[in-house]
Protein backbone atom coordinates (compact mmCIF):
# COMPACT_ATOMS: atom_id res chain seq x y z
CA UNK A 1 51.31 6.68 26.45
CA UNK A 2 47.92 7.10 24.67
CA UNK A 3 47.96 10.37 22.27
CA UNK A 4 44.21 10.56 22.28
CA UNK A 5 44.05 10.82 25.99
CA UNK A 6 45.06 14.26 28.08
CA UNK A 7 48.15 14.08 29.33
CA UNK A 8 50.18 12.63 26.87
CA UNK A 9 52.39 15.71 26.23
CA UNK A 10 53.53 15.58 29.92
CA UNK A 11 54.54 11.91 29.99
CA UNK A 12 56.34 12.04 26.58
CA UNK A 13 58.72 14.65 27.97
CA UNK A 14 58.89 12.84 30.87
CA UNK A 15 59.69 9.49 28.96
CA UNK A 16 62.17 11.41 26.51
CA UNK A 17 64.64 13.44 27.60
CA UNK A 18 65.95 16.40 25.42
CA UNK A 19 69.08 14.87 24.76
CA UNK A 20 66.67 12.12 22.94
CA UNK A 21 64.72 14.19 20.72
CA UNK A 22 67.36 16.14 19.62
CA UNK A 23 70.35 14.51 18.33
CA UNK A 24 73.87 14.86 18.37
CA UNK A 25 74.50 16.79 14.93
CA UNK A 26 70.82 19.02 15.94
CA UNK A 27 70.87 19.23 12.33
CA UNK A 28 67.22 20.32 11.10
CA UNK A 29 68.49 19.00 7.03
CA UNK A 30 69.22 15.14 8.94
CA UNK A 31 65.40 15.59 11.45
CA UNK A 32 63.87 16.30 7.90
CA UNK A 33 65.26 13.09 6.06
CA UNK A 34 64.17 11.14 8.92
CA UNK A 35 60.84 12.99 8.88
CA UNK A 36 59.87 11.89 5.36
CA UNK A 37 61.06 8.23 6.22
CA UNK A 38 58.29 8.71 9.14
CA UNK A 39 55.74 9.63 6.42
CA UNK A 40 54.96 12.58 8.27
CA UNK A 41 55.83 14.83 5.03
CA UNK A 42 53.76 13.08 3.19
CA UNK A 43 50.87 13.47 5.12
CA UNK A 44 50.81 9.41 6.37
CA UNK A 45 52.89 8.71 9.63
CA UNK A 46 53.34 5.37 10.13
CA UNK A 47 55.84 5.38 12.76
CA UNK A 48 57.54 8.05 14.60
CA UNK A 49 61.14 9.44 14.60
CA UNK A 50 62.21 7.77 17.70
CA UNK A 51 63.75 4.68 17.65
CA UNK A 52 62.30 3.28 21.10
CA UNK A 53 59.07 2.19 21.23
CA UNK A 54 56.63 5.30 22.33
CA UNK A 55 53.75 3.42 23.66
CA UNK A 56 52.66 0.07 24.12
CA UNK A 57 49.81 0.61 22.23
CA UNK A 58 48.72 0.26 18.65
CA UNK A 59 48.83 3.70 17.42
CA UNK A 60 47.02 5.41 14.68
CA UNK A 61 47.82 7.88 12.01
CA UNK A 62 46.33 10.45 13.43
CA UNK A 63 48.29 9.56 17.02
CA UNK A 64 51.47 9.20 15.42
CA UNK A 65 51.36 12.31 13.50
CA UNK A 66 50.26 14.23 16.70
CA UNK A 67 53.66 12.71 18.18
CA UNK A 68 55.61 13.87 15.14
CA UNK A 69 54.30 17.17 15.09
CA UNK A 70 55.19 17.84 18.64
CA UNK A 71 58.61 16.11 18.44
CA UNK A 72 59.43 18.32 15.10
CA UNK A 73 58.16 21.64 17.26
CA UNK A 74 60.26 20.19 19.91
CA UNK A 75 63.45 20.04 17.84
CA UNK A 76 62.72 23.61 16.06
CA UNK A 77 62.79 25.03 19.66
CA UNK A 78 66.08 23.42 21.24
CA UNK A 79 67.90 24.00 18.20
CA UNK A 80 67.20 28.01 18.76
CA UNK A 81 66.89 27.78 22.35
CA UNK A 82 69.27 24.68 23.47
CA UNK A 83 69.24 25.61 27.15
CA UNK A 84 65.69 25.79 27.74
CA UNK A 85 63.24 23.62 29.32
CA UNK A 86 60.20 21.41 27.56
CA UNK A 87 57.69 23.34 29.56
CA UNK A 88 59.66 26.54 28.60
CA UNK A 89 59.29 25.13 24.80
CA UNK A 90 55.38 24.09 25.66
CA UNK A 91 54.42 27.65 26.67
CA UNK A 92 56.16 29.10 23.44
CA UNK A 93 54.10 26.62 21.32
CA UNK A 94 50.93 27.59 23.29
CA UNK A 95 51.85 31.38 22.49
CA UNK A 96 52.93 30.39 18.69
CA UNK A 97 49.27 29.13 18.03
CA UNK A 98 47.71 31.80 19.78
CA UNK A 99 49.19 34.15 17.27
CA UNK A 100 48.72 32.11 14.47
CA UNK A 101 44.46 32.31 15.50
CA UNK A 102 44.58 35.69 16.91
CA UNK A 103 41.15 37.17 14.25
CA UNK A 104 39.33 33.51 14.23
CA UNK A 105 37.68 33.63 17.18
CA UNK A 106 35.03 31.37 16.47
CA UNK A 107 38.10 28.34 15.88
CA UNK A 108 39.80 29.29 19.24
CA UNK A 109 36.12 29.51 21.74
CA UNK A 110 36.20 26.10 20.81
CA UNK A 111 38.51 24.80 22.91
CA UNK A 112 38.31 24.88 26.80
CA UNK A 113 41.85 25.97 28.34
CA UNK A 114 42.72 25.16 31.43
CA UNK A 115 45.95 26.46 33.82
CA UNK A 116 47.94 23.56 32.16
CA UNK A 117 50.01 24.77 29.06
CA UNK A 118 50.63 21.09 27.93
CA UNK A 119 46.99 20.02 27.78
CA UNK A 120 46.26 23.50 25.79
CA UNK A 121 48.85 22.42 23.51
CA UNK A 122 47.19 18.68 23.32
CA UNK A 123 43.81 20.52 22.36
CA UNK A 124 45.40 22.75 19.88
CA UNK A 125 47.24 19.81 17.74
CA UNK A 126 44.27 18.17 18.18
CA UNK A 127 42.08 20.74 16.28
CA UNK A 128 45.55 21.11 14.05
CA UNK A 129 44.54 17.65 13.08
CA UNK A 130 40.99 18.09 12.72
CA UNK A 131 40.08 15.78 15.18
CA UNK A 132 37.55 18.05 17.01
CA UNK A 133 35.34 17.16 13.51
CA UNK A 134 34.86 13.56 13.83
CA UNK A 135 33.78 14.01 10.03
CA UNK A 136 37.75 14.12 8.92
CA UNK A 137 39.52 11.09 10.69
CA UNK A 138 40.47 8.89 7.63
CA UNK A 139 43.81 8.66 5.51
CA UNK A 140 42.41 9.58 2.38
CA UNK A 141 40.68 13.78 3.67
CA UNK A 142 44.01 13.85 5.58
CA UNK A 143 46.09 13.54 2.67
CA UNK A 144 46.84 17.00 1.81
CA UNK A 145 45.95 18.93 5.38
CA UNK A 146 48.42 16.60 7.18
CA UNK A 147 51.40 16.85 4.55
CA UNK A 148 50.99 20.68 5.23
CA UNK A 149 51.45 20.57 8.92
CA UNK A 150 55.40 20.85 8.37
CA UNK A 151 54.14 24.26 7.04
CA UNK A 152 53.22 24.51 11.20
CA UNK A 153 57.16 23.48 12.16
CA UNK A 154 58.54 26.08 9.27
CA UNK A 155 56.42 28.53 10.82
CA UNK A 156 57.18 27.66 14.04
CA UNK A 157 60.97 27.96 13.23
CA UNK A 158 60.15 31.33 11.74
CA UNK A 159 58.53 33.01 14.90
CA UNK A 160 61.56 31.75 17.17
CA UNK A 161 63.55 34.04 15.14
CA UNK A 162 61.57 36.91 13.61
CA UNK A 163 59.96 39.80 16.22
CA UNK A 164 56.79 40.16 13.06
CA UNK A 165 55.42 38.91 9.82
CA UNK A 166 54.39 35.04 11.01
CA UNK A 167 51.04 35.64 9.43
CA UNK A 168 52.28 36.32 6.04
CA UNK A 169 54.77 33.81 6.45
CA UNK A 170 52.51 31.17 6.90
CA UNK A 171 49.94 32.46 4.52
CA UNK A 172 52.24 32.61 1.62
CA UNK A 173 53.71 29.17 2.55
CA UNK A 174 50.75 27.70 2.43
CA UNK A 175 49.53 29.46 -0.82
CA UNK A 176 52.81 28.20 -2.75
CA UNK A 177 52.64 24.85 -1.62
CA UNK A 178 49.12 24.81 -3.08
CA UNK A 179 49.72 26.84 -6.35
CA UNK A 180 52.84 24.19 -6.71
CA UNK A 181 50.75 21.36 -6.22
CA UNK A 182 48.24 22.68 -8.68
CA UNK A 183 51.03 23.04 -10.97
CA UNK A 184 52.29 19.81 -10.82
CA UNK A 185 49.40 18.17 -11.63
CA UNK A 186 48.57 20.93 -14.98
CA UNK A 187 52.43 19.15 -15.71
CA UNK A 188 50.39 15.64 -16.87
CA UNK A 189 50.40 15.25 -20.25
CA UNK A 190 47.02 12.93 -19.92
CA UNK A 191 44.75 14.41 -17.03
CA UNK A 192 42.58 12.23 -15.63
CA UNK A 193 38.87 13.87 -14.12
CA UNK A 194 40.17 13.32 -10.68
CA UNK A 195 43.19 15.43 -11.95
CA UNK A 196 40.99 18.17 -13.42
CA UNK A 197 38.50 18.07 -10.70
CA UNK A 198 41.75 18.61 -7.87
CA UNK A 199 42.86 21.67 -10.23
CA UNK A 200 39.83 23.32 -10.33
CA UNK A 201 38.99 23.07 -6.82
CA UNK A 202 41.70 25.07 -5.75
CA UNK A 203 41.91 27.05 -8.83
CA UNK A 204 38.64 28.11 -7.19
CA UNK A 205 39.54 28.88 -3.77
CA UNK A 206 42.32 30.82 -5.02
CA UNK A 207 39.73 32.84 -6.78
CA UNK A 208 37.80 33.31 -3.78
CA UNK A 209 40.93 35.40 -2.31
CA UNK A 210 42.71 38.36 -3.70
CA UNK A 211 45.71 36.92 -1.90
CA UNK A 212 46.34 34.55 -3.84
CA UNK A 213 46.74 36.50 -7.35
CA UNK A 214 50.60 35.96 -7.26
CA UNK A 215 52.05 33.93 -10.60
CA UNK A 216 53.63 30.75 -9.86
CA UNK A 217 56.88 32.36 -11.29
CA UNK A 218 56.86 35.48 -8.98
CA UNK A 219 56.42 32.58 -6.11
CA UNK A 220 59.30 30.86 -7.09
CA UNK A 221 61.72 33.53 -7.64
CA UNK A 222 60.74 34.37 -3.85
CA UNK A 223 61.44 31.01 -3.18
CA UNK A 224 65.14 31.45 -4.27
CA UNK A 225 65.60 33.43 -0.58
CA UNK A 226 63.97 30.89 1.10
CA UNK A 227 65.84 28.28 3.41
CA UNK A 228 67.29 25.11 1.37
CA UNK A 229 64.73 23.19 4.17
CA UNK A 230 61.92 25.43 2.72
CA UNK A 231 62.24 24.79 -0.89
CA UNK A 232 63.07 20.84 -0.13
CA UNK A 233 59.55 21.15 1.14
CA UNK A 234 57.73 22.69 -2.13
CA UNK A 235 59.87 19.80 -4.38
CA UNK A 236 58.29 17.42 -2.05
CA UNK A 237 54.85 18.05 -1.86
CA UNK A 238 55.33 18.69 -6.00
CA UNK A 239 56.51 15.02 -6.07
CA UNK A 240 53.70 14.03 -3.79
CA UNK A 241 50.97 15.79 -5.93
CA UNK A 242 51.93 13.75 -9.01
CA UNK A 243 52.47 10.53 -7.24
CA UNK A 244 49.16 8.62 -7.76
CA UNK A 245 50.37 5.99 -10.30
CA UNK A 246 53.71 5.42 -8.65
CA UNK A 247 55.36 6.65 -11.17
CA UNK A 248 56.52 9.76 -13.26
CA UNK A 249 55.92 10.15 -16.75
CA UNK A 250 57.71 12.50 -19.23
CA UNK A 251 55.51 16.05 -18.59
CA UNK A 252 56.21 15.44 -15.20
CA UNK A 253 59.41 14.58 -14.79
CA UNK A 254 60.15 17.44 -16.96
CA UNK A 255 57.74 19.81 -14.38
CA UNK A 256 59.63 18.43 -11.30
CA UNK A 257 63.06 19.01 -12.92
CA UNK A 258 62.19 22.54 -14.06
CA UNK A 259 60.96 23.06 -10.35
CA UNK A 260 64.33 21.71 -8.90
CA UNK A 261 66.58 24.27 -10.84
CA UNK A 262 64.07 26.95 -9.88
CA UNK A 263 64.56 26.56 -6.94
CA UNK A 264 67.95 26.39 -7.28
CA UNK A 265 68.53 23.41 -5.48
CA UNK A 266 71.10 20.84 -6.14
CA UNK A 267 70.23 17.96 -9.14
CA UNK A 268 70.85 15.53 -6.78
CA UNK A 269 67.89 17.13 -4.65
CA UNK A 270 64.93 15.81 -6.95
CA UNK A 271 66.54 12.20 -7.56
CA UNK A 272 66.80 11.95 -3.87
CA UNK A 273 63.20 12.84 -3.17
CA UNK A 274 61.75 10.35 -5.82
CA UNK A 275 64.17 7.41 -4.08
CA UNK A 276 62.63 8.38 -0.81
CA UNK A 277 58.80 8.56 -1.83
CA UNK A 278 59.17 5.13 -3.84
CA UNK A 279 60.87 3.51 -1.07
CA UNK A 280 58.27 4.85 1.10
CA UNK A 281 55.38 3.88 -0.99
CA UNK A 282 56.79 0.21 -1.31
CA UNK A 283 57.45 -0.47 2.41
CA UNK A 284 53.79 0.97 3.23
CA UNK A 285 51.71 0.20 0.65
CA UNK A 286 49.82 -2.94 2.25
CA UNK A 287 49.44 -0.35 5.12
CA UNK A 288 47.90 3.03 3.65
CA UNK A 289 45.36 2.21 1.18
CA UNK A 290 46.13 5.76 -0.43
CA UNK A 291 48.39 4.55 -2.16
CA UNK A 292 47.47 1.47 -3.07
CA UNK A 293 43.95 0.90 -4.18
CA UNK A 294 43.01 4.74 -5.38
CA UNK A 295 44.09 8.38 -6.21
CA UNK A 296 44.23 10.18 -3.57
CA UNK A 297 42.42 13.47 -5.14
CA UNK A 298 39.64 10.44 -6.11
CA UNK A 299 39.50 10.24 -2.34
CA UNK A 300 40.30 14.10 -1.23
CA UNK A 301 37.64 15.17 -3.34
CA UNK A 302 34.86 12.25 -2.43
CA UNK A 303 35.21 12.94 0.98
CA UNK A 304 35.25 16.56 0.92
CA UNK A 305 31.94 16.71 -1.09
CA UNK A 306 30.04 14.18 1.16
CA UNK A 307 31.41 16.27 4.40
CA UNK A 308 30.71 19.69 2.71
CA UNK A 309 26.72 18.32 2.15
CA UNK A 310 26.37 16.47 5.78
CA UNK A 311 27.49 20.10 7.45
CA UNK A 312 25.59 21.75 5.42
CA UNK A 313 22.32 19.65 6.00
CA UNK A 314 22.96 18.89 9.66
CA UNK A 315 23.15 23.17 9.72
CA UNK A 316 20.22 23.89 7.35
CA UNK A 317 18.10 26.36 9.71
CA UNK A 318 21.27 28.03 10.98
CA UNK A 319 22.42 28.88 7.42
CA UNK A 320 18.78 29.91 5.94
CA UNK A 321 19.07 32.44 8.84
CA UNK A 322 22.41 33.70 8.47
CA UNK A 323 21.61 33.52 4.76
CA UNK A 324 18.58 35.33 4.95
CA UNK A 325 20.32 38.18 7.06
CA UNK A 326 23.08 38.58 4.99
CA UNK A 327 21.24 39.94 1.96
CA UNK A 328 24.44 40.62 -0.33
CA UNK A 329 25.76 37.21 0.33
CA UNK A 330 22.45 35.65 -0.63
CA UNK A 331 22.29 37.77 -3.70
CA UNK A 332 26.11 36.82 -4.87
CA UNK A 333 25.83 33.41 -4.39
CA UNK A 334 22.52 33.17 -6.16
CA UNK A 335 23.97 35.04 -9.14
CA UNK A 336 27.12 32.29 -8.47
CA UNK A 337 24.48 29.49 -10.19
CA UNK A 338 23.98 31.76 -12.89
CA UNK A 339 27.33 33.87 -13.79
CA UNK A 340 30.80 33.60 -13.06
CA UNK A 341 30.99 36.35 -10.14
CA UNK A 342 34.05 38.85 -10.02
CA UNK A 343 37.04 38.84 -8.22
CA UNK A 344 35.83 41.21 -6.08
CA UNK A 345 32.38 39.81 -5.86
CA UNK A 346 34.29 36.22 -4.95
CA UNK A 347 36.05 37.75 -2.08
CA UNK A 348 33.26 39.38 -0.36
CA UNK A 349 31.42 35.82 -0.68
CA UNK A 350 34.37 34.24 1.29
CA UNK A 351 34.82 37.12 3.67
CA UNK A 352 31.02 36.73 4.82
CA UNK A 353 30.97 32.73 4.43
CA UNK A 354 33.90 32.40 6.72
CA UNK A 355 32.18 35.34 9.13
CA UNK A 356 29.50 32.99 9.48
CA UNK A 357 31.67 29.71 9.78
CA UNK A 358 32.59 31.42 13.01
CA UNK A 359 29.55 31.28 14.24
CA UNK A 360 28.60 27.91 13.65
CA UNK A 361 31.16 25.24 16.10
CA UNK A 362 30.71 22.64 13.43
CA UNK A 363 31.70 24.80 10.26
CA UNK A 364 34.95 25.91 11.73
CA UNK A 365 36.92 23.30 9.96
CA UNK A 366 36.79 26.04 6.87
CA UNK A 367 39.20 27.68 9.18
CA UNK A 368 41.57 25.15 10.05
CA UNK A 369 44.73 24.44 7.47
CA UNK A 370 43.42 23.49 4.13
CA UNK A 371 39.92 24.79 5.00
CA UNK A 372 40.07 26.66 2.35
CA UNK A 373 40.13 23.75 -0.10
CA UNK A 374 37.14 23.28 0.50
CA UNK A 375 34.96 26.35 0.60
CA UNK A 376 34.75 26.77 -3.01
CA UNK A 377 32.70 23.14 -2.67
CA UNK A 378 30.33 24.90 0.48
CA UNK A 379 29.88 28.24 -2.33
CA UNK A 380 28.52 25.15 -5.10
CA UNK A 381 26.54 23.50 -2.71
CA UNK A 382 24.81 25.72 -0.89
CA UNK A 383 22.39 26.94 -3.30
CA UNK A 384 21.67 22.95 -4.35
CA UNK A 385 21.09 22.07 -0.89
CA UNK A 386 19.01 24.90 0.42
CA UNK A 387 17.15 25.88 -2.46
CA UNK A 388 14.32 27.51 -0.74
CA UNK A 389 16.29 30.29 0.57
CA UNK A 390 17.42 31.18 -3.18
CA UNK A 391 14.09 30.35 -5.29
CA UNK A 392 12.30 33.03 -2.92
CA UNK A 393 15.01 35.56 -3.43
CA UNK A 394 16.59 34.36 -7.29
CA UNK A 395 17.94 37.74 -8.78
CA UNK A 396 18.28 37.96 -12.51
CA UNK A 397 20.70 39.86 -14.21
């Protein structure tokens, strides 16, 4: 089975019968343990929850995570719907993502459907993955997208039982998982500039939306209805966020701890999470360079620039026209270089950015998860790398 060739989706069902990929117990609290062990959670697959060998070929990350993904989607759907059929769980998957994208159409005209649902569904976690941008296919830019895509099985899980609200389910989801990250790192006593530069990045984007004006405290006292799987989540990606030294030092230990009562999750919870990440880190280390020769926001936030400026150069003459159209846009983020703009002034620059992301095929990763990392970096460099359309038309206060 080759996971970057079409028809892999049919031939791993085909391989693995249900009985396989769920287990006995069909306990979603056991799949997740054995999720994190996969390095899925964390963003790094290095091996995938099955015990027999999937394919006889060397897989990568990015293959194995696509396998995880689809085996965690898989187990989400049996568990609700145990006497259904993979293709009946295919088609709900198909139908899950469609509603996830319904309003982006410019994400969704890029792919080509055809009359199979499983090769849809190939496409889709393929674009899930960012694959469709060969710009993001290294360990280090997948870091924090790929530890969110169990954000995709939550929501997933959500939708199989819930007739509305997926939207805001997986929009707030998101938006805590980021705000906790955030706060995790503001938890170091000693900050380092990769630290700082990870903090105000988001601390940007979540500028750039009204949506995500919520406290940290109002999050987590929502989080205290949330699912015991849910809030494992946030603790781990808190742990994950803080885990670039391999190890924890007072501030955040302290942080993680506060975060663990919180949530009001056992005290065993957090102790179990760090065993799990260090034992994780230690087996893998010589594998996933992330962890081993460089921080991973270092990395995050290397790559992001460099792929921010390439789209934006390889784009130039279809962004000085949209720009040039869009004379509010070009106005706000030429008074961006000079002022700090509004709130209100930051959303409508992110409304009409991502308007014309749509319309450009290779800018549509600002609309894939975690896209939105990285638009506060396309607001910054826009005006550096396109002066011309902003020295003809610079507006002073």
């Amino acid at each position: 089975m080759n996971p970057s060739s079409t028809g892999w989706i049919h031939k791993f069902i085909n391989e693995f019968p249900k009985k396989m990929l769920v287990d006995g117990s069909g306990q979603m609290s056991l799949f997740y343990e054995t999720l994190k062990e996969t390095g899925f959670i964390y963003g790094v697959s290095v091996k995938t929850v099955l015990k027999e060998p999937v394919s006889s070929l060397k897989l990568t990350k990015e293959e194995l995570t696509k396998i995880n993904l689809f085996h965690s989607l898989l187990f989400v759907y049996f568990k609700e719907r145990a006497s259904s059929t993979s293709e009946d769980a295919i088609e709900e998957m198909v139908s899950f993502y469609q509603t996830i994208e319904k309003g982006k159409p410019g994400f969704f005209q890029l792919l080509s459907f055809t009359k199979s649902p499983s090769e849809n569904l190939e496409k889709i976690i393929a674009a899930r993955l960012q694959e469709s941008n060969n710009l993001i296919k290294n360990e280090a830019a997948s870091l924090f997208t790929y530890a969110l895509l169990f954000g995709d099985v939550l929501a997933f899980q959500y939708y199989l039982t819930h007739s509305k609200g997926l939207k805001h389910y997986l929009e707030d989801l998101e938006r805590t998982l980021i705000l906790f990250s955030v706060e995790a790192l503001q938890s170091k006593k000693k900050k380092n500039k990769y630290d700082l530069l990870a903090i105000e990045m988001v601390m940007d984007a979540s500028q750039l939306s009204g949506k995500w004006s919520e406290k940290p405290e109002a999050i987590q006292m929502g989080l205290k209805k949330r699912s015991v799987l849910e809030k494992k989540f946030v603790l781990d990606i808190c742990c994950l966020a803080v885990w670039d030294d391999k190890k924890l030092d007072a501030d955040e230990w302290a942080f993680l701890q506060k975060t663990e009562a919180s949530l009001g999750l056992p005290k065993k919870t957090l102790e179990d999470s760090i065993q799990t990440l260090k034992e994780f880190s230690s087996n893998n280390a010589p594998k996933i360079k992330l962890f081993e020769y460089s921080h991973p926001v270092k990395q995050l936030y290397k790559q992001s620039t460099s792929t921010v400026k390439l789209l934006v150069l390889r784009n130039k003459n279809r962004l000085l026209t949209e720009l040039n159209e869009s004379g509010e846009l070009l106005r706000l983020l030429s008074q961006s270089t000079l002022r700090e703009l509004s709130t209100e002034e930051k959303q409508k620059v992110k409304t009409q950015l991502l308007d014309i992301c749509k319309t450009v095929p290779s800018l549509t990763i600002f609309l894939l998860p975690g896209g939105s990392l990285l638009l506060p970096l396309l607001v910054k460099l826009i005006p550096q790398l396109l002066p011309s359309a902003f020295n003809e038309n610079r507006v002073e206060d």
